[in-house]
Protein backbone atom coordinates (compact mmCIF):
# COMPACT_ATOMS: atom_id res chain seq x y z
CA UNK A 1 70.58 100.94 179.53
CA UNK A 2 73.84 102.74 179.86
CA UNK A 3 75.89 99.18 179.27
CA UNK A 4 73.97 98.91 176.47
CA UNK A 5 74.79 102.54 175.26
CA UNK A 6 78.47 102.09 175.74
CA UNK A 7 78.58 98.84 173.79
CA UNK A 8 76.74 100.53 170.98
CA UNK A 9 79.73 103.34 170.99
CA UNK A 10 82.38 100.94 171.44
CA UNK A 11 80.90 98.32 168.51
CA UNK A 12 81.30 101.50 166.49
CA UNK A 13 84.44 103.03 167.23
CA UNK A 14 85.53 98.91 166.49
CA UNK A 15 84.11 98.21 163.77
CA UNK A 16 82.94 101.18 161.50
CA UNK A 17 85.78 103.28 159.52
CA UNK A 18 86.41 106.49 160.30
CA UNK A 19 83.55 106.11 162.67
CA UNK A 20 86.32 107.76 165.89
CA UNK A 21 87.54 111.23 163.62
CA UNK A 22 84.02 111.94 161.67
CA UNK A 23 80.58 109.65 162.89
CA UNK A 24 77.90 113.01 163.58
CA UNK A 25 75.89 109.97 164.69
CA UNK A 26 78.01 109.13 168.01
CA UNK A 27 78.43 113.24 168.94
CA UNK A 28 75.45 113.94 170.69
CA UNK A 29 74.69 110.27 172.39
CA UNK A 30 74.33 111.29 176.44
CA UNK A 31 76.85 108.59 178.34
CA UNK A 32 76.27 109.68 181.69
CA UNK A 33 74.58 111.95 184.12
CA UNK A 34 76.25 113.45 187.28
CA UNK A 35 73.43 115.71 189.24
CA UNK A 36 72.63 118.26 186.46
CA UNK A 37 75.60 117.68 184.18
CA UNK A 38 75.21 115.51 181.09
CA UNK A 39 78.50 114.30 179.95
CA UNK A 40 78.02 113.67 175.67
CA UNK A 41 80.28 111.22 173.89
CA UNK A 42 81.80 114.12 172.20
CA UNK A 43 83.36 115.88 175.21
CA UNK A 44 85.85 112.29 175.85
CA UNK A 45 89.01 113.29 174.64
CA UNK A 46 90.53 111.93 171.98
CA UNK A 47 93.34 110.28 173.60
CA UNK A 48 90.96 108.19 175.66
CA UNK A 49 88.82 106.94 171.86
CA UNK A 50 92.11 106.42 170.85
CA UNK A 51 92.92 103.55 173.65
CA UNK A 52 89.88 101.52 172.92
CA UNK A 53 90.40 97.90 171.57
CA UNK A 54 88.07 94.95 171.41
CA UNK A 55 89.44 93.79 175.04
CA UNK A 56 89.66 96.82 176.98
CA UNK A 57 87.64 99.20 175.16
CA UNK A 58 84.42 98.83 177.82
CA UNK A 59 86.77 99.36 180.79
CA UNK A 60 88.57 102.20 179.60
CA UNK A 61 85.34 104.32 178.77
CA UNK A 62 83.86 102.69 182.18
CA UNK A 63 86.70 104.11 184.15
CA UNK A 64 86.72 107.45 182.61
CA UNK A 65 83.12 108.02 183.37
CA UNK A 66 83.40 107.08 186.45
CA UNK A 67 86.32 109.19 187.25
CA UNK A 68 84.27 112.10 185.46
CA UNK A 69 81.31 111.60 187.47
CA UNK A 70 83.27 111.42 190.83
CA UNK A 71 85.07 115.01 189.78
CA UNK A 72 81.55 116.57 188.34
CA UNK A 73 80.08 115.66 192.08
CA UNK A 74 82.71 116.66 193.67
CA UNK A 75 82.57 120.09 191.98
CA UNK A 76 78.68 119.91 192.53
CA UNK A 77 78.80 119.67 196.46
CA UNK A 78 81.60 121.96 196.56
CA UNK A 79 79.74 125.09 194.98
CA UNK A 80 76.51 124.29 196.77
CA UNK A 81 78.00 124.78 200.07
CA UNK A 82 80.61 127.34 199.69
CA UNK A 83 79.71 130.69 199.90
CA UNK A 84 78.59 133.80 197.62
CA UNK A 85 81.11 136.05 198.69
CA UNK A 86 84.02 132.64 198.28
CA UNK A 87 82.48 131.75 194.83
CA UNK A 88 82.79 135.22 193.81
CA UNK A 89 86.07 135.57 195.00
CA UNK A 90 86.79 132.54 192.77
CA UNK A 91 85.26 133.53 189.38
CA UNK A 92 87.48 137.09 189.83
CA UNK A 93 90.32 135.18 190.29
CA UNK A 94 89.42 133.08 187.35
CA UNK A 95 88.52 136.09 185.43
CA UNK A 96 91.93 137.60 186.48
CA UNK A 97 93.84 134.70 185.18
CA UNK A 98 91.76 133.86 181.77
CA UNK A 99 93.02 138.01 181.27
CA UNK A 100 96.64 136.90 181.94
CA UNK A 101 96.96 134.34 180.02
CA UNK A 102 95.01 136.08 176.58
CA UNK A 103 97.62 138.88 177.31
CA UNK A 104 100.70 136.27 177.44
CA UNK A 105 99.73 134.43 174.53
CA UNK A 106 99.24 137.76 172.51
CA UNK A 107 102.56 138.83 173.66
CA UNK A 108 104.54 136.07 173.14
CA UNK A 109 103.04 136.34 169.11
CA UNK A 110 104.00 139.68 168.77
CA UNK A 111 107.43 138.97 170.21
CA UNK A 112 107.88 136.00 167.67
CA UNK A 113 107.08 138.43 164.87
CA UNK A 114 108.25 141.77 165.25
CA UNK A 115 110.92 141.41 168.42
CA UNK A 116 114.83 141.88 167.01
CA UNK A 117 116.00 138.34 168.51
CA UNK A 118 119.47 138.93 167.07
CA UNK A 119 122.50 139.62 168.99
CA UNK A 120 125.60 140.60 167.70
CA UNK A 121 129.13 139.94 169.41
CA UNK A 122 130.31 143.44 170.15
CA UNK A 123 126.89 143.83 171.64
CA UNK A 124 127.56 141.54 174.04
CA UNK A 125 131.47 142.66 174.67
CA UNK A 126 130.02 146.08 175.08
CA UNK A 127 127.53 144.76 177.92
CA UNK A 128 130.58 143.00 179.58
CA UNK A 129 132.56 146.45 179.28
CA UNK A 130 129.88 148.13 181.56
CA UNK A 131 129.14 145.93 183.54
CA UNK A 132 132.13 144.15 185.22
CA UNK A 133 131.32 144.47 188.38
CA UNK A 134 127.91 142.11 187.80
CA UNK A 135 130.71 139.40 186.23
CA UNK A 136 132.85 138.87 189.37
CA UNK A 137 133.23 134.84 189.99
CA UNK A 138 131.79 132.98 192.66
CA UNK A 139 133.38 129.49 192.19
CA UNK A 140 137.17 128.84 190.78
CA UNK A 141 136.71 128.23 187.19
CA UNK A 142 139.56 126.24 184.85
CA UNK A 143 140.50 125.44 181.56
CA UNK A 144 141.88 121.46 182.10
CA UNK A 145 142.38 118.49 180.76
CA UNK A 146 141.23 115.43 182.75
CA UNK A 147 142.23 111.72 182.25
CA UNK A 148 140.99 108.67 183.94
CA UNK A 149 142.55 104.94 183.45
CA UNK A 150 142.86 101.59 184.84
CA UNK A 151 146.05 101.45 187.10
CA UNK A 152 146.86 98.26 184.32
CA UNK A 153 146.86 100.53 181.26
CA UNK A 154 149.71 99.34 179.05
CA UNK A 155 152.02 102.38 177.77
CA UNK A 156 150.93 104.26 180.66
CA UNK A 157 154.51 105.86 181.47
CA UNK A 158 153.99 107.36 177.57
CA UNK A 159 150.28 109.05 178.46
CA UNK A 160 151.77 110.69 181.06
CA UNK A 161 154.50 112.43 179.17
CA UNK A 162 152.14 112.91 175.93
CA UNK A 163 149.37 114.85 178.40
CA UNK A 164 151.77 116.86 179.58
CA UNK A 165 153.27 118.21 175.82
CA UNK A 166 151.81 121.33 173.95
CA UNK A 167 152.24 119.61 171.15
CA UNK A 168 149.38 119.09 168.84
CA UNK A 169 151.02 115.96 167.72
CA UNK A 170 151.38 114.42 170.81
CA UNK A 171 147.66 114.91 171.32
CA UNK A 172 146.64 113.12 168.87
CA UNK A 173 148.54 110.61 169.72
CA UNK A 174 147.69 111.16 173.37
CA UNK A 175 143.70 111.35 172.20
CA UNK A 176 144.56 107.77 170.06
CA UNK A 177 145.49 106.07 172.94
CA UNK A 178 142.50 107.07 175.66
CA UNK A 179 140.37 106.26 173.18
CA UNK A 180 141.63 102.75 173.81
CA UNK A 181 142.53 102.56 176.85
CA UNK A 182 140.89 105.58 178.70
CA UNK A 183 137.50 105.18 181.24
CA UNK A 184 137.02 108.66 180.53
CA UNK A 185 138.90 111.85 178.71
CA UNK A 186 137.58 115.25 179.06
CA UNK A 187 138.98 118.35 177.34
CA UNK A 188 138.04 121.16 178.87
CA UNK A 189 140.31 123.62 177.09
CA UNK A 190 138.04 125.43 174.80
CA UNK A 191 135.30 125.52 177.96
CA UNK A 192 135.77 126.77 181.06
CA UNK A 193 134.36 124.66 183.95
CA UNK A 194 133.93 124.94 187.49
CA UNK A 195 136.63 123.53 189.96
CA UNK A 196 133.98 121.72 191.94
CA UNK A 197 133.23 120.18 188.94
CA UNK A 198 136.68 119.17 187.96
CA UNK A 199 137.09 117.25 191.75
CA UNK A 200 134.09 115.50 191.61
CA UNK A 201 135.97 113.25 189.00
CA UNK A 202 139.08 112.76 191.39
CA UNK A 203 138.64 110.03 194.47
CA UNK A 204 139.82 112.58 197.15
CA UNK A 205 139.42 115.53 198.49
CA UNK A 206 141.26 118.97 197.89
CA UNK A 207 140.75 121.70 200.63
CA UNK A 208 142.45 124.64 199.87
CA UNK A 209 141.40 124.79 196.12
CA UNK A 210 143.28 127.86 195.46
CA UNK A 211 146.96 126.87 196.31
CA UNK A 212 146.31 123.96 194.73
CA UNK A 213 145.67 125.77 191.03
CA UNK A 214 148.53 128.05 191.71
CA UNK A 215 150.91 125.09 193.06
CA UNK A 216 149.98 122.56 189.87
CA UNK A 217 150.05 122.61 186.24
CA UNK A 218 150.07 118.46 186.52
CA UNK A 219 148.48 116.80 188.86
CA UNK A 220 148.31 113.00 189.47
CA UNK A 221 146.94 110.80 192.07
CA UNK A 222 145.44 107.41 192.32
CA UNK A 223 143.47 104.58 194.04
CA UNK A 224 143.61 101.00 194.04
CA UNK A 225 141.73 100.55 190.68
CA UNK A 226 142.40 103.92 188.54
CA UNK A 227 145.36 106.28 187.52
CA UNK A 228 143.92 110.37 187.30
CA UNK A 229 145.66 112.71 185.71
CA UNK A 230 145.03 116.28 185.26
CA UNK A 231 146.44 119.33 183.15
CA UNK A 232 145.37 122.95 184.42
CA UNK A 233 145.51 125.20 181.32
CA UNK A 234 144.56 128.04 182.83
CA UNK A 235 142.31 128.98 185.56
CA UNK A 236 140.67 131.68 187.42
CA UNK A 237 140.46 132.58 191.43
CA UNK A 238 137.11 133.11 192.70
CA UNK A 239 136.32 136.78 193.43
CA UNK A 240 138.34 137.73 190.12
CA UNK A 241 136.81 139.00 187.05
CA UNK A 242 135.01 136.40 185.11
CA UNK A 243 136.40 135.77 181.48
CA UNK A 244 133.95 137.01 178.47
CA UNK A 245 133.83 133.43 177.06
CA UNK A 246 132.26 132.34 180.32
CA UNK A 247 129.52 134.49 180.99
CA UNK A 248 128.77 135.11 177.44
CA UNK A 249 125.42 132.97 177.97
CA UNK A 250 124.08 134.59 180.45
CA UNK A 251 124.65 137.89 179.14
CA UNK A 252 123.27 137.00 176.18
CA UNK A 253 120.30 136.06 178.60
CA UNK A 254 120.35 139.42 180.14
CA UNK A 255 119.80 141.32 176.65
CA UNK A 256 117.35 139.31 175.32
CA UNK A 257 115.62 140.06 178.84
CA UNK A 258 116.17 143.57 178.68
CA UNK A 259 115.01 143.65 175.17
CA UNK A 260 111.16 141.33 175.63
CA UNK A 261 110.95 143.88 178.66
CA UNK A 262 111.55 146.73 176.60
CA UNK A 263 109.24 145.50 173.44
CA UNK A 264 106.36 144.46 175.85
CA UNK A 265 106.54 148.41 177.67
CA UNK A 266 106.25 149.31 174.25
CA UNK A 267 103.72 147.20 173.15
CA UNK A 268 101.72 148.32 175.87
CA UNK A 269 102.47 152.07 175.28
CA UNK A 270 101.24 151.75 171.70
CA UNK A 271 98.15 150.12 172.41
CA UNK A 272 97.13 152.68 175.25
CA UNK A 273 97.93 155.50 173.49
CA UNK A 274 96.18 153.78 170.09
CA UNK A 275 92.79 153.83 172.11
CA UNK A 276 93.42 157.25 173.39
CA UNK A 277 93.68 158.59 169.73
CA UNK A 278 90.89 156.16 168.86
CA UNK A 279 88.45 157.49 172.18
CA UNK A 280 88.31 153.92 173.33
CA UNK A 281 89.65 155.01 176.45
CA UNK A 282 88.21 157.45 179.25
CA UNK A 283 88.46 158.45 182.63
CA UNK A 284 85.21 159.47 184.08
């Protein structure tokens, strides 16, 4: 009976049109039954209707009952042999969380519609003004340039005097040639970056990290396949104050925080003292 059932679903979801978004006929037909839990064609999602072909289409909807079926009794044993105190335990955990998440949701509409999302520059230079001791670095940070080529590169003797000009000429040119030539050429000097980050494009190791940004403005090295150069612009020690530009991000980060924190206090303020006015609230 239920084969027969299925077929009759799956011949129509086939071959009838529009029969999977609007057939009233198919919503109510009873596929299977797990203990005391009917499972309707109507409650299969629609990603699963939306598999079905003429080859596959009897083992897909075979496989999903019988996955439902295997959860339903699952859930069946379970609740007949846990206790009354566990199970309600359970629905006022459930209740707890349906209540958090209506309260989110709500939230995070109000937010989208009435929160001031906009944060202006002097805003955040103001935050950085107050707060410098929150913007102290942890890591060495640089502005650099870093080049990487085959140790074959042809006009390699004329990279290494273009990378280390100031001249916006000779970085073009400089620019012209990696693109040719280059395996890879990274211009940090609008960004800053980590150090760490830097060295994990180099083939060696550097210890003292420090001396070596206040020893080198150029730095080359090399290995039996690849040439690296590299061009410190500036840089910053670790345990110095971090530069605006660099923690700009997260301060914007830390307003907008400080701001949905602000908005939701208020949000729940207004409310509270709404159903005061209102004597929705009382305190017996």
């Amino acid at each position: 009976m239920m084969i027969r059932i299925i077929s009759y679903i799956v011949l129509a979801l086939i071959l009838i049109p529009g029969c999977r978004n609007n057939n009233t006929a198919l919503k109510r037909i009873p596929l299977a039954k797990a203990g005391n839990t009917i499972l309707y064609y109507d409650e299969i999602p629609r990603q699963v209707t939306d598999l079905i072909t003429k080859d596959d289409s009897m083992v897909i909807i075979r496989n999903y009952i019988n996955n439902w079926a295997k959860r339903i009794l699952m859930y069946q044993k379970a609740e007949t042999n846990l206790s009354s105190e566990l199970k309600s335990e359970i629905e006022k955990q459930l209740n707890e969380t349906r209540i958090n998440l209506i309260v989110y949701e709500y939230q995070q509409k109000m937010m989208l519609f009435r929160m001031d999302t906009v944060i202006a520059e002097n805003e955040l230079e103001s935050y950085y003004a107050e707060n410098e001791k929150s913007f102290y670095l942890t890591s060495n940070i640089v502005r650099a340039l870093f080049i990487k080529l085959p140790v074959e590169t042809p006009d390699l003797n004329r990279i290494r005097q273009l990378y280390r000009s100031d001249s916006q000429k000779d970085m073009q040119e400089l620019e012209k040639l990696c693109f040719q030539f280059a395996e890879k050429f990274d211009d940090f000097n609008e960004d800053w970056i980590t150090m760490e980050r830097l060295l994990l494009e180099l083939n060696e190791r550097i210890a003292d990290k420090e001396n070596f940004l206040k020893r080198n403005s150029f730095y080359e090295t090399s290995d039996s396949a690849s040439v690296y150069l590299i061009k410190i612009n500036d840089f910053r020690l670790r345990g110095s104050l971090a530069p605006f530009e660099y923690v700009m991000d997260d301060i914007k980060r830390i307003i907008w925080n400080n701001r949905r924190i602000e908005f939701i206090k208020n949000l729940e303020t207004g409310i509270y003292n709404d159903a005061i006015k209102k004597n929705e609230f009382k305190i017996y």
